[in-house]
PDB file of N, CA and C in Angstrom:
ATOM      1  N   UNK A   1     110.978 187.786  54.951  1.00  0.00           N
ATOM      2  CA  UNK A   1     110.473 186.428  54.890  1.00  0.00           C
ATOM      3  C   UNK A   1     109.600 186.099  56.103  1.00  0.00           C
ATOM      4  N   UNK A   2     109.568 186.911  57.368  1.00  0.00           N
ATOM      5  CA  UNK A   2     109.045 186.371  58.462  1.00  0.00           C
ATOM      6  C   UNK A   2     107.824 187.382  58.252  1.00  0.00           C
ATOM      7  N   UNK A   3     107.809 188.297  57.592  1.00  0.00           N
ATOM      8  CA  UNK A   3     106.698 189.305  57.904  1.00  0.00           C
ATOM      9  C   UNK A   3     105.498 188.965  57.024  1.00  0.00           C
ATOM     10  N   UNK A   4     104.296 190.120  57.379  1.00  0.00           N
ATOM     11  CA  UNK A   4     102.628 188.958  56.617  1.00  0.00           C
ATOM     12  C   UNK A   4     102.828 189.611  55.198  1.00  0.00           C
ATOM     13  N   UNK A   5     103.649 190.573  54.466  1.00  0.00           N
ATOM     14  CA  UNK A   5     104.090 191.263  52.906  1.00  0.00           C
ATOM     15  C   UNK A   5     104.606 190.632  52.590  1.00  0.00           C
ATOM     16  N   UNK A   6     104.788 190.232  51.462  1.00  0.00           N
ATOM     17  CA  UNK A   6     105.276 189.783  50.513  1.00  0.00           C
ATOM     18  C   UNK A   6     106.870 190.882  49.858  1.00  0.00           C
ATOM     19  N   UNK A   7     108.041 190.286  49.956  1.00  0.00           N
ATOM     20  CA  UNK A   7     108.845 191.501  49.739  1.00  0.00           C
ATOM     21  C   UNK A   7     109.492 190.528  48.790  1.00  0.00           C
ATOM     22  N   UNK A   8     110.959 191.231  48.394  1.00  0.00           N
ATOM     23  CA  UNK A   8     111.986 190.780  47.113  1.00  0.00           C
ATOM     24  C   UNK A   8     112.782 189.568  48.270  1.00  0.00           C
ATOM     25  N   UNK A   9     112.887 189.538  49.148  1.00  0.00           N
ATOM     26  CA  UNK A   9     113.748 188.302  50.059  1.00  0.00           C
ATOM     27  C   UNK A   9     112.827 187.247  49.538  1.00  0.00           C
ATOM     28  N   UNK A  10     111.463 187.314  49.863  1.00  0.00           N
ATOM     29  CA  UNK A  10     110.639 186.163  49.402  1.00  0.00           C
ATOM     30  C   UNK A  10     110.643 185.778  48.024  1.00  0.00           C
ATOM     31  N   UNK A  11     110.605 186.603  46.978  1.00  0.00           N
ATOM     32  CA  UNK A  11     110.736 186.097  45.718  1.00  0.00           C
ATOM     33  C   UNK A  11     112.184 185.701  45.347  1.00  0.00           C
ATOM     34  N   UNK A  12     112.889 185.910  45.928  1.00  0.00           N
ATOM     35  CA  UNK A  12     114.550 185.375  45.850  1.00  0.00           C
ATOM     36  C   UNK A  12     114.641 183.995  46.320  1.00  0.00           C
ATOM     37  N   UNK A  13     114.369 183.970  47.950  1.00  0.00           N
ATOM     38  CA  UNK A  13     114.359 183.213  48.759  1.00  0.00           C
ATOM     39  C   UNK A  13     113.970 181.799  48.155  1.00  0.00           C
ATOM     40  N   UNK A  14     112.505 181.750  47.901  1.00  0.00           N
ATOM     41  CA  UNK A  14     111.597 180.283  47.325  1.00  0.00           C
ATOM     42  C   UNK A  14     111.983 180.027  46.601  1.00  0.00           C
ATOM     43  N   UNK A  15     112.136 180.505  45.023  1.00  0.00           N
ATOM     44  CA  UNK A  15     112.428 179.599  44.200  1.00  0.00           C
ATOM     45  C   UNK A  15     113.788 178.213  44.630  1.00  0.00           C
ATOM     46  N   UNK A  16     114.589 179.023  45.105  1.00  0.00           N
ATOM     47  CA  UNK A  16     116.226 178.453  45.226  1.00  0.00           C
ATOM     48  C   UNK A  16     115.690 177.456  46.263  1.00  0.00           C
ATOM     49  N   UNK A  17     114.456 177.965  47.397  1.00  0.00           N
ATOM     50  CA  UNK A  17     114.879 176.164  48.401  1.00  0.00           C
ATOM     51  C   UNK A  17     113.273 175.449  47.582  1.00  0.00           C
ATOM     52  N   UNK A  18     112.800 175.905  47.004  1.00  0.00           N
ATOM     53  CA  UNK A  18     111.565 174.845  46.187  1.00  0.00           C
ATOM     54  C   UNK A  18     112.436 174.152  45.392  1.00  0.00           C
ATOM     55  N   UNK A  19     113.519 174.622  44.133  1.00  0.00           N
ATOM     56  CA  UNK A  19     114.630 173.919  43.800  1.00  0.00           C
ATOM     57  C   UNK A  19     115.383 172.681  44.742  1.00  0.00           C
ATOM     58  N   UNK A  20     116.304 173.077  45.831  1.00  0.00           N
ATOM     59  CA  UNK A  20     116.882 172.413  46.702  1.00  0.00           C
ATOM     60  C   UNK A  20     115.784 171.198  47.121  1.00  0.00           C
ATOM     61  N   UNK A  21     114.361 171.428  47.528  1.00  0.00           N
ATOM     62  CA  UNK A  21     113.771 170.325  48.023  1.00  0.00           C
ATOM     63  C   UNK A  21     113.499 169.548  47.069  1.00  0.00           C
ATOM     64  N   UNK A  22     113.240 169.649  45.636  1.00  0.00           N
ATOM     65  CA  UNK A  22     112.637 168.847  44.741  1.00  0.00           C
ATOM     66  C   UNK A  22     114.017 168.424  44.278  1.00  0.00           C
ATOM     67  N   UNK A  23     115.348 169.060  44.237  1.00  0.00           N
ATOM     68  CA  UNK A  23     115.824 168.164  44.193  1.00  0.00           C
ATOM     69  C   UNK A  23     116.741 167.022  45.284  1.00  0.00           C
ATOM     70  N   UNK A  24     116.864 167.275  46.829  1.00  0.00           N
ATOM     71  CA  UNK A  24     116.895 166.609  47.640  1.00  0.00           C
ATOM     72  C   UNK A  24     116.011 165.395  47.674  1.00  0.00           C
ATOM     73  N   UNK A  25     115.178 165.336  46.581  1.00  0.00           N
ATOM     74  CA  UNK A  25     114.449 163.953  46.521  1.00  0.00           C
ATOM     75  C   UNK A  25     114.582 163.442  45.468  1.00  0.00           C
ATOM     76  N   UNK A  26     115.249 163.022  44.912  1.00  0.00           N
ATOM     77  CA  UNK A  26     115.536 162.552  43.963  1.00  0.00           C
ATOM     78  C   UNK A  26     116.995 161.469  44.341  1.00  0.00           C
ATOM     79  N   UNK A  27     116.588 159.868  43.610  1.00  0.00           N
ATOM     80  CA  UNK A  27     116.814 158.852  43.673  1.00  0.00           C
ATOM     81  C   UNK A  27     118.583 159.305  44.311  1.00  0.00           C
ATOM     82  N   UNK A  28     119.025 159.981  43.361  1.00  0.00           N
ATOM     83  CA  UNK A  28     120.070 160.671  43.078  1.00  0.00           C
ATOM     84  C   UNK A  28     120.961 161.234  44.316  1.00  0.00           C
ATOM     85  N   UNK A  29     120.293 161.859  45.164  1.00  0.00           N
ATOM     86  CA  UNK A  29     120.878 162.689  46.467  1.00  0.00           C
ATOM     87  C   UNK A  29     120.695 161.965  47.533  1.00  0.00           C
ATOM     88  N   UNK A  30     120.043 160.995  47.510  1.00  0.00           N
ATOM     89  CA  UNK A  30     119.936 160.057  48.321  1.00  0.00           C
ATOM     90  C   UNK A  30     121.520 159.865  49.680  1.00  0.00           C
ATOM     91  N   UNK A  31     122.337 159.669  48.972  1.00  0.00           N
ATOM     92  CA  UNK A  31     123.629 159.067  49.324  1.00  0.00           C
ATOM     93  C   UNK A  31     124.372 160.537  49.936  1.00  0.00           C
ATOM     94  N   UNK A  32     123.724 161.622  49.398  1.00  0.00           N
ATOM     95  CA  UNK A  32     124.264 162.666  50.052  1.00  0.00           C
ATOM     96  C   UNK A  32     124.018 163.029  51.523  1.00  0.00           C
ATOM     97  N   UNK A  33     122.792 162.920  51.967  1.00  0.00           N
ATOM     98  CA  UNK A  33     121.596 162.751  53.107  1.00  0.00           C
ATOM     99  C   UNK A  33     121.538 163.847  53.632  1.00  0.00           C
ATOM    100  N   UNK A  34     121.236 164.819  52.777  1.00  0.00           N
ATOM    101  CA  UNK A  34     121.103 166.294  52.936  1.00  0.00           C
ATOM    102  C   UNK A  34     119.857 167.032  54.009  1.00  0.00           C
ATOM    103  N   UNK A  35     119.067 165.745  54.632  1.00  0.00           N
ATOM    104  CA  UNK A  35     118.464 166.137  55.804  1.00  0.00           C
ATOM    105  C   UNK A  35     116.958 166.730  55.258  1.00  0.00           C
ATOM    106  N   UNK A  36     117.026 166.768  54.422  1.00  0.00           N
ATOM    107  CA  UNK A  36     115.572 167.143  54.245  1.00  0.00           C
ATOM    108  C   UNK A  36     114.327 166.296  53.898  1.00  0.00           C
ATOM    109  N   UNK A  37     114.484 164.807  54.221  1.00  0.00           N
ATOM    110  CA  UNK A  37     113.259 163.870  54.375  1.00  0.00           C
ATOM    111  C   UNK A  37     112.293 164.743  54.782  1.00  0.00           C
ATOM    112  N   UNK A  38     112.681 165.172  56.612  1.00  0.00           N
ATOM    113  CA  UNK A  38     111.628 164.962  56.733  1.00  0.00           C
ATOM    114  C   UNK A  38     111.201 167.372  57.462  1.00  0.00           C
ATOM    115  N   UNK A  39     111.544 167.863  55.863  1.00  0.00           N
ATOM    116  CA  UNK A  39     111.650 169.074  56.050  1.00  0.00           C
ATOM    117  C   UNK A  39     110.731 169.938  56.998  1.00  0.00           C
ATOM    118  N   UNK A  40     109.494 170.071  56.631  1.00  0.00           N
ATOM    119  CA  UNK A  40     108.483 170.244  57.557  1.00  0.00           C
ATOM    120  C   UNK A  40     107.955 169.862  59.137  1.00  0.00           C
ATOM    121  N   UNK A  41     109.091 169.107  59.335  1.00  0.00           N
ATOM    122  CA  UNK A  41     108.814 168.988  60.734  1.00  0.00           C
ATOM    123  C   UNK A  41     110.255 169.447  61.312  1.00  0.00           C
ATOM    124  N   UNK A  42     111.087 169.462  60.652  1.00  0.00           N
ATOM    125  CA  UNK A  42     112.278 169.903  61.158  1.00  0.00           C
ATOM    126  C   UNK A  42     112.516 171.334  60.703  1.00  0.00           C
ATOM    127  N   UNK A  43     111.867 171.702  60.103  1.00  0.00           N
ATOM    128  CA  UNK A  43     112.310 173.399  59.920  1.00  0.00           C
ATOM    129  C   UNK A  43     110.163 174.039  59.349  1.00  0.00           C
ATOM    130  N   UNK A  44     109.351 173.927  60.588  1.00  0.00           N
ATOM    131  CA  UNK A  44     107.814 174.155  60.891  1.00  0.00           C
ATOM    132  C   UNK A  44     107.786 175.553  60.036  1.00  0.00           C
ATOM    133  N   UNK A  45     108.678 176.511  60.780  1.00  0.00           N
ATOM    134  CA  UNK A  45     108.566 178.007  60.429  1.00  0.00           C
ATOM    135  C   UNK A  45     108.573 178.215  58.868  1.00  0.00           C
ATOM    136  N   UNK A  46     109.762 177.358  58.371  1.00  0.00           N
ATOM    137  CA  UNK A  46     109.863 177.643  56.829  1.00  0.00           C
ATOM    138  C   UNK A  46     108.713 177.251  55.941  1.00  0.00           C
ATOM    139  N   UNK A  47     108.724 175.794  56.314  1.00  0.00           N
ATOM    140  CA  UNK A  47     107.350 175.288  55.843  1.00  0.00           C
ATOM    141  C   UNK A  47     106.761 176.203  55.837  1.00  0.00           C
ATOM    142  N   UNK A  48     105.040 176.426  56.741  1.00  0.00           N
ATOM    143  CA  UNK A  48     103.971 177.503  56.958  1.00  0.00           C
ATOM    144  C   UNK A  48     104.701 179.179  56.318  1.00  0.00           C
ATOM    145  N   UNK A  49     105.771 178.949  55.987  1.00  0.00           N
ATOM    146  CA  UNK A  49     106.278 180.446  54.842  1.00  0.00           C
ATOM    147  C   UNK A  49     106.371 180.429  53.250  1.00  0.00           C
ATOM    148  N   UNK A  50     106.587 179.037  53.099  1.00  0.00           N
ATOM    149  CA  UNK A  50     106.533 178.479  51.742  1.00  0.00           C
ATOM    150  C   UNK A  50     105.207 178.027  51.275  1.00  0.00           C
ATOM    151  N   UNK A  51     104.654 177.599  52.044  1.00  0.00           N
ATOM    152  CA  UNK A  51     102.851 177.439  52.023  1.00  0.00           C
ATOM    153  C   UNK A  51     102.033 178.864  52.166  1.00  0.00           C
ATOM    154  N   UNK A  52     102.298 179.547  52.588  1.00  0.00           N
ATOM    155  CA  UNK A  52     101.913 181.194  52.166  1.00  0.00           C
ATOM    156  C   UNK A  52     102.205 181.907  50.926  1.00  0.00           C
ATOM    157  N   UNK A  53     103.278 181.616  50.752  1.00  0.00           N
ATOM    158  CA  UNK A  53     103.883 181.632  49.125  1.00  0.00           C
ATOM    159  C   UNK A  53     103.088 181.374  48.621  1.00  0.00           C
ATOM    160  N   UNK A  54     102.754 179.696  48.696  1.00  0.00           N
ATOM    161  CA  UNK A  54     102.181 178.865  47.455  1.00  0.00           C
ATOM    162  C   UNK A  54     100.487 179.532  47.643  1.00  0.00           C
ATOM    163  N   UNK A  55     100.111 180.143  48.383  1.00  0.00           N
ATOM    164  CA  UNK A  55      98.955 180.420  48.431  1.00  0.00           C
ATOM    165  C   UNK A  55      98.577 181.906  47.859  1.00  0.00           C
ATOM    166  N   UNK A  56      99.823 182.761  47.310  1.00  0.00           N
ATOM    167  CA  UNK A  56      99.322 183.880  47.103  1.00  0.00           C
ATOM    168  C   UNK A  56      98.871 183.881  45.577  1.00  0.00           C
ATOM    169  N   UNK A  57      97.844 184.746  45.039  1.00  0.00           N
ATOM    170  CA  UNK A  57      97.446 184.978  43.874  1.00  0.00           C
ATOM    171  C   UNK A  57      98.449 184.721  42.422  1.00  0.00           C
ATOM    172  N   UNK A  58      98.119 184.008  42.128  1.00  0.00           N
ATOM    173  CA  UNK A  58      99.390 183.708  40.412  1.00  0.00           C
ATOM    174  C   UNK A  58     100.290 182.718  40.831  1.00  0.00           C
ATOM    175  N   UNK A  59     100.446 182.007  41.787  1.00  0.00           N
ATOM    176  CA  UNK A  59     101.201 181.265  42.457  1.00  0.00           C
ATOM    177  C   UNK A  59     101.410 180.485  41.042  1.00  0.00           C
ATOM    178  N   UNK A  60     100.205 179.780  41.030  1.00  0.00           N
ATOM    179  CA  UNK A  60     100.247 178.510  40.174  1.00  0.00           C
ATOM    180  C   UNK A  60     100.786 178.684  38.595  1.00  0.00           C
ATOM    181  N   UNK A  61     100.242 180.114  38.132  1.00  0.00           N
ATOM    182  CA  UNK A  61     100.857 180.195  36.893  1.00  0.00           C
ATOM    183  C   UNK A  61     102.253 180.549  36.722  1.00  0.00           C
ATOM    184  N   UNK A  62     103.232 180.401  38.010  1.00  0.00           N
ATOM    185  CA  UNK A  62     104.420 180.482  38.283  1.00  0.00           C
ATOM    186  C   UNK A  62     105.264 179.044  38.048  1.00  0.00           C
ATOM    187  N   UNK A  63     104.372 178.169  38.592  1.00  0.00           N
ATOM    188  CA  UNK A  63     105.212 176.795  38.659  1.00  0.00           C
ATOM    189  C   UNK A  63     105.373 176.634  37.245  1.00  0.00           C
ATOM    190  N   UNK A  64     106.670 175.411  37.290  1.00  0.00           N
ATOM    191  CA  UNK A  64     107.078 175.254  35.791  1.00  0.00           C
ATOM    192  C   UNK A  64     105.922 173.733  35.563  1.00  0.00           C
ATOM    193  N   UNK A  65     105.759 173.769  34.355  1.00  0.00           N
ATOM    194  CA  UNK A  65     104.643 172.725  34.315  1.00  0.00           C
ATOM    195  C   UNK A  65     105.482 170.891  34.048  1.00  0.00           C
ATOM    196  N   UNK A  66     106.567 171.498  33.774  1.00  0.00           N
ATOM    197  CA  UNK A  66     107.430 170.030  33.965  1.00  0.00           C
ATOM    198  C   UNK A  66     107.498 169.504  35.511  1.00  0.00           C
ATOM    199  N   UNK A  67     107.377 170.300  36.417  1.00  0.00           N
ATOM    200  CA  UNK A  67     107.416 169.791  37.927  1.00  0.00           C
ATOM    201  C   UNK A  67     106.430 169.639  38.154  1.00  0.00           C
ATOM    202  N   UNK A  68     104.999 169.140  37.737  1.00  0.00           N
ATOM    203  CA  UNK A  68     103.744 168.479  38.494  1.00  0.00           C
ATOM    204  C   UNK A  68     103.957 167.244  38.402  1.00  0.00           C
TER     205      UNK A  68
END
């Protein structure tokens, strides 16, 4: 996950916290306060790793089209 390849940790890894963040926002989890308002500034590294993700080739025909 830290390195500039793309390996099987990374394709494991994202889906499960792209899950966790989309749903940490929701009306719903609110009351839980699972800390991830304000994710990207509190965890920089992960961010700029998940944004590399989202930037590699086929990315987009990956997302589910119910989450836009």
């Amino acid at each position: 996950m830290a390195g500039p390849e793309l390996t099987a940790a990374d394709i494991v890894a994202y889906p499960g916290l792209k899950l966790l963040l989309r749903a940490s926002r929701h009306p719903q989890a609110a009351p839980l306060a699972l800390g991830f308002d304000d994710f990207e500034t509190r965890f920089p590294g992960i961010a700029a790793w998940m944004q590399r993700v989202e930037q590699l080739p086929g990315y987009e025909k990956t997302y589910p089209p119910h989450w836009r």
